[in-house]
C-alpha atoms as a PDB file:
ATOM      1  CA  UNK A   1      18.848 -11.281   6.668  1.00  0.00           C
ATOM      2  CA  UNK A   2      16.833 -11.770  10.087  1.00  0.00           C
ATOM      3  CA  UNK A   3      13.754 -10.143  11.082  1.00  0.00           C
ATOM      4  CA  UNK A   4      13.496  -8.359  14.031  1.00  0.00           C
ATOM      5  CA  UNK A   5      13.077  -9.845  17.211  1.00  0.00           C
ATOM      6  CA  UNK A   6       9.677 -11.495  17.859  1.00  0.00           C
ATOM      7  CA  UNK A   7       8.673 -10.834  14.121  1.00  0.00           C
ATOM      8  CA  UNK A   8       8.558 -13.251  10.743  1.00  0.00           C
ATOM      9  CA  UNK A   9       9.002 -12.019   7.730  1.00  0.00           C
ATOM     10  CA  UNK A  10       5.604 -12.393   5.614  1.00  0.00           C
ATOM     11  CA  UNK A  11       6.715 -14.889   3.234  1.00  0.00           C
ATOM     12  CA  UNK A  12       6.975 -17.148   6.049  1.00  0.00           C
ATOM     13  CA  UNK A  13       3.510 -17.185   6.722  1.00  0.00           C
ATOM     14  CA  UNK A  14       0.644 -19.407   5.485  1.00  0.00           C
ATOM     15  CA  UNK A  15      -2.198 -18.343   3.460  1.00  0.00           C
ATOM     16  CA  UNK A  16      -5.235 -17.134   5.628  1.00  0.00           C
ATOM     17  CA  UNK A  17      -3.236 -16.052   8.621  1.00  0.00           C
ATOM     18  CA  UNK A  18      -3.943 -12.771  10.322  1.00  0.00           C
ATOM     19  CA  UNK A  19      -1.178 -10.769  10.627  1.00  0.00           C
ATOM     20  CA  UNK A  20       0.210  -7.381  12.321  1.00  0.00           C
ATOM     21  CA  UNK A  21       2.434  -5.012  10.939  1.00  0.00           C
ATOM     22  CA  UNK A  22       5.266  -2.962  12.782  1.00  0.00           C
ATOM     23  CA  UNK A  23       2.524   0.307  12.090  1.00  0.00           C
ATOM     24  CA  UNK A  24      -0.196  -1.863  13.472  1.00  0.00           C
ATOM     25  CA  UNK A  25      -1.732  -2.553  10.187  1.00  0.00           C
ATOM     26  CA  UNK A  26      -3.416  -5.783  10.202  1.00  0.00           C
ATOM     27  CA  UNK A  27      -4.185  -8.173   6.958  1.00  0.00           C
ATOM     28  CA  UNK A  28      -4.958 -11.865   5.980  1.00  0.00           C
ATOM     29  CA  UNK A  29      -2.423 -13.364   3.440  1.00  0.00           C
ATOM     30  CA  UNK A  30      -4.348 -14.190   0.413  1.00  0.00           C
ATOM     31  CA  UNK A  31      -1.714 -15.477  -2.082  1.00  0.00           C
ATOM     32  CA  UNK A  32       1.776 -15.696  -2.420  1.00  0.00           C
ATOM     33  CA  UNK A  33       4.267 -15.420  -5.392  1.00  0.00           C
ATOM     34  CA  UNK A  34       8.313 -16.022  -5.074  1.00  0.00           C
ATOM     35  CA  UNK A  35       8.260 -11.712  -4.876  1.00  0.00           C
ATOM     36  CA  UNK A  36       5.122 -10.489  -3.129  1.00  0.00           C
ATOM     37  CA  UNK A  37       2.229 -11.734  -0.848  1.00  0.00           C
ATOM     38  CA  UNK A  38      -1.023  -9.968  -1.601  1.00  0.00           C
ATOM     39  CA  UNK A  39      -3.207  -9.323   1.675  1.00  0.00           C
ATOM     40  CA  UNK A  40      -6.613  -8.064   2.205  1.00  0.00           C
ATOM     41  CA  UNK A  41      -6.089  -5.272   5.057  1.00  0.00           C
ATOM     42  CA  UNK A  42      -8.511  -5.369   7.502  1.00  0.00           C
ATOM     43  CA  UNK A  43      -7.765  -2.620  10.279  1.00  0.00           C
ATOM     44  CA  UNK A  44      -4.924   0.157   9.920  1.00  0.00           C
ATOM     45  CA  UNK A  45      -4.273   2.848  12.231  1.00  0.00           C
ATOM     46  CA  UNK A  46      -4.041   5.786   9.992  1.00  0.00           C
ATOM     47  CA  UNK A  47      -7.066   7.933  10.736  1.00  0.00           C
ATOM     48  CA  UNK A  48      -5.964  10.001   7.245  1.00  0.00           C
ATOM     49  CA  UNK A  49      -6.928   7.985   3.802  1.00  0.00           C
ATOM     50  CA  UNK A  50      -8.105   5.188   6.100  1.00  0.00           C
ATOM     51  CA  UNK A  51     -10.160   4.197   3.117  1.00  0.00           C
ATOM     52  CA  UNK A  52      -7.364   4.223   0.834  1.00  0.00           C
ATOM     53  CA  UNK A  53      -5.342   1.831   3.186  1.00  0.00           C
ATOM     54  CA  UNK A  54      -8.725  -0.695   3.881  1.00  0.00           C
ATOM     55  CA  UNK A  55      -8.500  -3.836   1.179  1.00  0.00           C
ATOM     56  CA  UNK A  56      -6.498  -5.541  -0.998  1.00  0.00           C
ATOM     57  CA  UNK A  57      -2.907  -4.561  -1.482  1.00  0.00           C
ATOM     58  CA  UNK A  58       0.477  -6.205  -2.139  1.00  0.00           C
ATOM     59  CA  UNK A  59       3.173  -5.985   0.190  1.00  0.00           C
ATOM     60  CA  UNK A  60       7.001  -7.515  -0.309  1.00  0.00           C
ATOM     61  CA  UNK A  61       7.455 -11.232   1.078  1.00  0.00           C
ATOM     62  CA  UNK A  62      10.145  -9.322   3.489  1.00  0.00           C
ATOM     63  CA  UNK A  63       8.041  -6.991   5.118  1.00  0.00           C
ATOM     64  CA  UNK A  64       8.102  -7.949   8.776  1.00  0.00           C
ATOM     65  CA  UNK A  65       4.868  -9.050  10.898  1.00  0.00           C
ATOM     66  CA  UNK A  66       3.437 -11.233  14.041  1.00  0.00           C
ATOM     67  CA  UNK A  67       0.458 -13.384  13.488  1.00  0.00           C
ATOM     68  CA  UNK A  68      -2.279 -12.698  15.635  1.00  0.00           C
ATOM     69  CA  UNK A  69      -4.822 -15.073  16.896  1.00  0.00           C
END
């Protein structure tokens, strides 16, 4: 399995990175484990339950994202 073009999947990227989602969701990797990375979201462009979407969360290592600078 590949990631789209000009995406990583998250598994592949190192703890503290910023990162971008398809959605436009943005996080820093916290911590890894061999199934899930848990991020701290930072910015995510749902106006709806924004606060439910700001903080920590737990995506799957295969979710794909860029890493922004």
């Amino acid at each position: 399995m590949k990631p789209s073009n000009g995406y990583i999947f998250l598994e592949d990227v190192k703890i503290g990175e910023l990162v971008e989602t398809q959605e436009l969701s943005r996080a820093i990797i916290l911590s890894k484990s061999p199934s899930s990375v848990t991020v701290l979201v930072t910015d995510s462009p749902s106006t709806q339950d924004k606060q439910y979407y700001i903080g920590k969360h737990i995506w799957a290592c295969k979710t794909e994202v860029k890493i922004k600078e």
